[in-house]
C-alpha atoms as a PDB file:
ATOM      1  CA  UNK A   1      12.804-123.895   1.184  1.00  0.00           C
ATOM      2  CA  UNK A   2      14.039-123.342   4.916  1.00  0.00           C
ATOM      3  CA  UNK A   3      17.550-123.380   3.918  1.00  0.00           C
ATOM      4  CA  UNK A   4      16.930-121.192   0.900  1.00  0.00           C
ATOM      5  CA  UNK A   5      14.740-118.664   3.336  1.00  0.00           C
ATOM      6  CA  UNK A   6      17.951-118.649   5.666  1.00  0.00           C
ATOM      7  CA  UNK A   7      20.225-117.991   2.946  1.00  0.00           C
ATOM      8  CA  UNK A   8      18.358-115.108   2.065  1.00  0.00           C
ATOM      9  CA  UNK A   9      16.914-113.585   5.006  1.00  0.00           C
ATOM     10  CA  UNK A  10      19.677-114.501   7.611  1.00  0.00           C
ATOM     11  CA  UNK A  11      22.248-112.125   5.934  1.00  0.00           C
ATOM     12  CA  UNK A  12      19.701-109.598   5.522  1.00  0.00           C
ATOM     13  CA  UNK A  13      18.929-109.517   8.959  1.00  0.00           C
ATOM     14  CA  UNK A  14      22.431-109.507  10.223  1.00  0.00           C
ATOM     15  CA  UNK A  15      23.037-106.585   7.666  1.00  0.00           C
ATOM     16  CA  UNK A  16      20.033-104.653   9.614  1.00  0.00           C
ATOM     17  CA  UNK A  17      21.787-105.500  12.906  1.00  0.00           C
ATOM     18  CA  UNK A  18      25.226-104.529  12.342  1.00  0.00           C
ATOM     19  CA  UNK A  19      23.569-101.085  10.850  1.00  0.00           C
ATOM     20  CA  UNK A  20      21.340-100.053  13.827  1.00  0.00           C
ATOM     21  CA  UNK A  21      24.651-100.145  16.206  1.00  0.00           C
ATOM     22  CA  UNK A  22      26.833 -98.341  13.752  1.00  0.00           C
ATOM     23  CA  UNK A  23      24.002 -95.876  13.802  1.00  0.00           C
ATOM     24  CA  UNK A  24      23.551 -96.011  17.070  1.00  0.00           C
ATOM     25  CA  UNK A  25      27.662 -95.586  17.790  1.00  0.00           C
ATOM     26  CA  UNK A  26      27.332 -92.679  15.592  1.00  0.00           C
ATOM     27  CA  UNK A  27      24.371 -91.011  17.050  1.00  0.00           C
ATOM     28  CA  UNK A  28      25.887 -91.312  20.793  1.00  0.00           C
ATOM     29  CA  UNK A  29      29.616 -89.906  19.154  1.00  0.00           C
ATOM     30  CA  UNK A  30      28.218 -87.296  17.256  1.00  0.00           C
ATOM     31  CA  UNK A  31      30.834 -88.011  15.160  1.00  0.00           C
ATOM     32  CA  UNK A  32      31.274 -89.654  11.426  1.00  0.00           C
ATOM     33  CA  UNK A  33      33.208 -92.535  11.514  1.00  0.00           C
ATOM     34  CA  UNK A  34      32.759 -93.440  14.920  1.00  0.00           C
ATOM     35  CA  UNK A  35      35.862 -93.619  17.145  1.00  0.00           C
ATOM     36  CA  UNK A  36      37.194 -96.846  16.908  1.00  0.00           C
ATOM     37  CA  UNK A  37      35.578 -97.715  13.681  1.00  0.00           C
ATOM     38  CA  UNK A  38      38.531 -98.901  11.017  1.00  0.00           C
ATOM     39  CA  UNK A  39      38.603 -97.132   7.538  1.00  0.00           C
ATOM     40  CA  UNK A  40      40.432 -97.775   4.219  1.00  0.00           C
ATOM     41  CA  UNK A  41      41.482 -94.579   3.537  1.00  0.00           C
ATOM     42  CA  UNK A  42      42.010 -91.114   5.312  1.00  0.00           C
ATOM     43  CA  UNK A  43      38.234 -90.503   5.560  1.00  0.00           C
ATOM     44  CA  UNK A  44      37.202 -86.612   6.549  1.00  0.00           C
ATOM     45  CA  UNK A  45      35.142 -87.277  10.116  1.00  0.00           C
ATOM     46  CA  UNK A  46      32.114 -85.369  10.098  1.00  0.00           C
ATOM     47  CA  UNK A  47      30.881 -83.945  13.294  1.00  0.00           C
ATOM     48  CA  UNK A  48      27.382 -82.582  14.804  1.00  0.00           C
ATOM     49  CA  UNK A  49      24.132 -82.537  13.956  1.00  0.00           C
ATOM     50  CA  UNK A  50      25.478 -83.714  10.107  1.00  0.00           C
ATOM     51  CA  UNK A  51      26.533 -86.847  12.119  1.00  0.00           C
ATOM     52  CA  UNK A  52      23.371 -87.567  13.894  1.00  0.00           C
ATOM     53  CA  UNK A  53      21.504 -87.199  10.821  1.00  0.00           C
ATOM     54  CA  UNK A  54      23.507 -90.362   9.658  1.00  0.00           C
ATOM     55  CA  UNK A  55      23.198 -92.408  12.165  1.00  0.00           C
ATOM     56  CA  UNK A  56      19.071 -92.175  12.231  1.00  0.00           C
ATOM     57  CA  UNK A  57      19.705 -92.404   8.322  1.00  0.00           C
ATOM     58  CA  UNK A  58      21.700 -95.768   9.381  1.00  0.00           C
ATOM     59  CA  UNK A  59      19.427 -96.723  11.930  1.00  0.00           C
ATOM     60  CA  UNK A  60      16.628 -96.601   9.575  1.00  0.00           C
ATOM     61  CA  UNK A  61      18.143 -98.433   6.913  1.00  0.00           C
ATOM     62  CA  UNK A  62      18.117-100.887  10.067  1.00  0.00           C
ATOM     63  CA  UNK A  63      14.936-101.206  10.501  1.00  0.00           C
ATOM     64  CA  UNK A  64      14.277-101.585   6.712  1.00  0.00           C
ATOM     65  CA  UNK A  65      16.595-104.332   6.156  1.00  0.00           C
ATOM     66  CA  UNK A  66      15.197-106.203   9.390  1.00  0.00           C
ATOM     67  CA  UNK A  67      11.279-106.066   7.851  1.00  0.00           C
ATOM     68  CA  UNK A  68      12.624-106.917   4.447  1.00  0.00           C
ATOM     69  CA  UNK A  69      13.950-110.259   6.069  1.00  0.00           C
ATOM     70  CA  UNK A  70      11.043-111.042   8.006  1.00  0.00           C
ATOM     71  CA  UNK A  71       8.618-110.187   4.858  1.00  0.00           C
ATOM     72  CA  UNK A  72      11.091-112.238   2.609  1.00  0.00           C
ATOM     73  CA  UNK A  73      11.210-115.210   4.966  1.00  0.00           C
ATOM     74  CA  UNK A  74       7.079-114.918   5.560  1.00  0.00           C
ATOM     75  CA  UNK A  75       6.533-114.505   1.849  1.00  0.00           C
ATOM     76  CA  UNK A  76       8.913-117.791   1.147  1.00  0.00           C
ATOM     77  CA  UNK A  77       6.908-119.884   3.809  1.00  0.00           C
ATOM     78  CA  UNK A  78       3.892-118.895   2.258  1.00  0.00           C
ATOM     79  CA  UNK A  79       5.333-120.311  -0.842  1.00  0.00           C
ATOM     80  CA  UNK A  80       6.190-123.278   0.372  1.00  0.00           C
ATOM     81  CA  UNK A  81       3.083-124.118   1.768  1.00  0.00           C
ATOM     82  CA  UNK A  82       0.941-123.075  -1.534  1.00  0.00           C
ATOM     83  CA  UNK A  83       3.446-125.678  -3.920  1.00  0.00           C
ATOM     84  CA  UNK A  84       3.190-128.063  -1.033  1.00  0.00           C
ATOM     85  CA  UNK A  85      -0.686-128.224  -1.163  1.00  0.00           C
ATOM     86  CA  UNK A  86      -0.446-128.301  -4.578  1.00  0.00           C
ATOM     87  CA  UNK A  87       1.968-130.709  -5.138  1.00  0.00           C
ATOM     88  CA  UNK A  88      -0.088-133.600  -2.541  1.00  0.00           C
END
C-alpha cells in the first residue's frame, strides 16, 4: 500500500506544485504565458487583470491538487490499516 499511495499521491502533489509557481509566475508578470515559459505553438499572450485571474485560477487548482493527495494518501492508510486488522 505505501508504494501504491506514492504512486498515486506523489504525482499529484508534484502536479499541485509545479501549478502554484506557474500561477504564481503569472500573477507577478501579469502576463499569459509567462516570460520564459516554452510553448508549442505561436500562443496569443494575454495581459492584465485577464492574466491575474489565471494565475489565482492556477494557483487554486494548486491547492486542490495538493489536498486531493494528502486526502488520497490519508484515505489509502486508512485502508490499509482496516484490511490489516482484518486480515490478523
Amino acid at each position: 500500500f505505501v508504494i501504491l499511495t506514492a504512486l498515486v499521491s506523489v504525482p499529484l502533489f508534484g502536479l499541485g506544485v509545479y501549478l502554484w509557481s506557474l500561477g504564481r509566475k503569472v500573477v507577478r508578470a501579469r502576463e499569459f504565458p509567462p516570460p520564459g515559459l516554452r510553448v508549442i505553438r505561436d500562443t496569443a499572450i494575454v495581459t492584465g487583470e485577464r492574466a491575474v485571474f489565471r494565475g489565482r485560477v492556477l494557483k487554486g487548482l494548486a491547492i486542490v491538487c495538493g489536498t486531493a493527495s494528502v486526502v488520497l494518501a490519508g484515505l489509502l492508510w486508512r485502508l490499509e490499516l482496516l484490511l490489516s486488522r482484518h486480515g490478523a
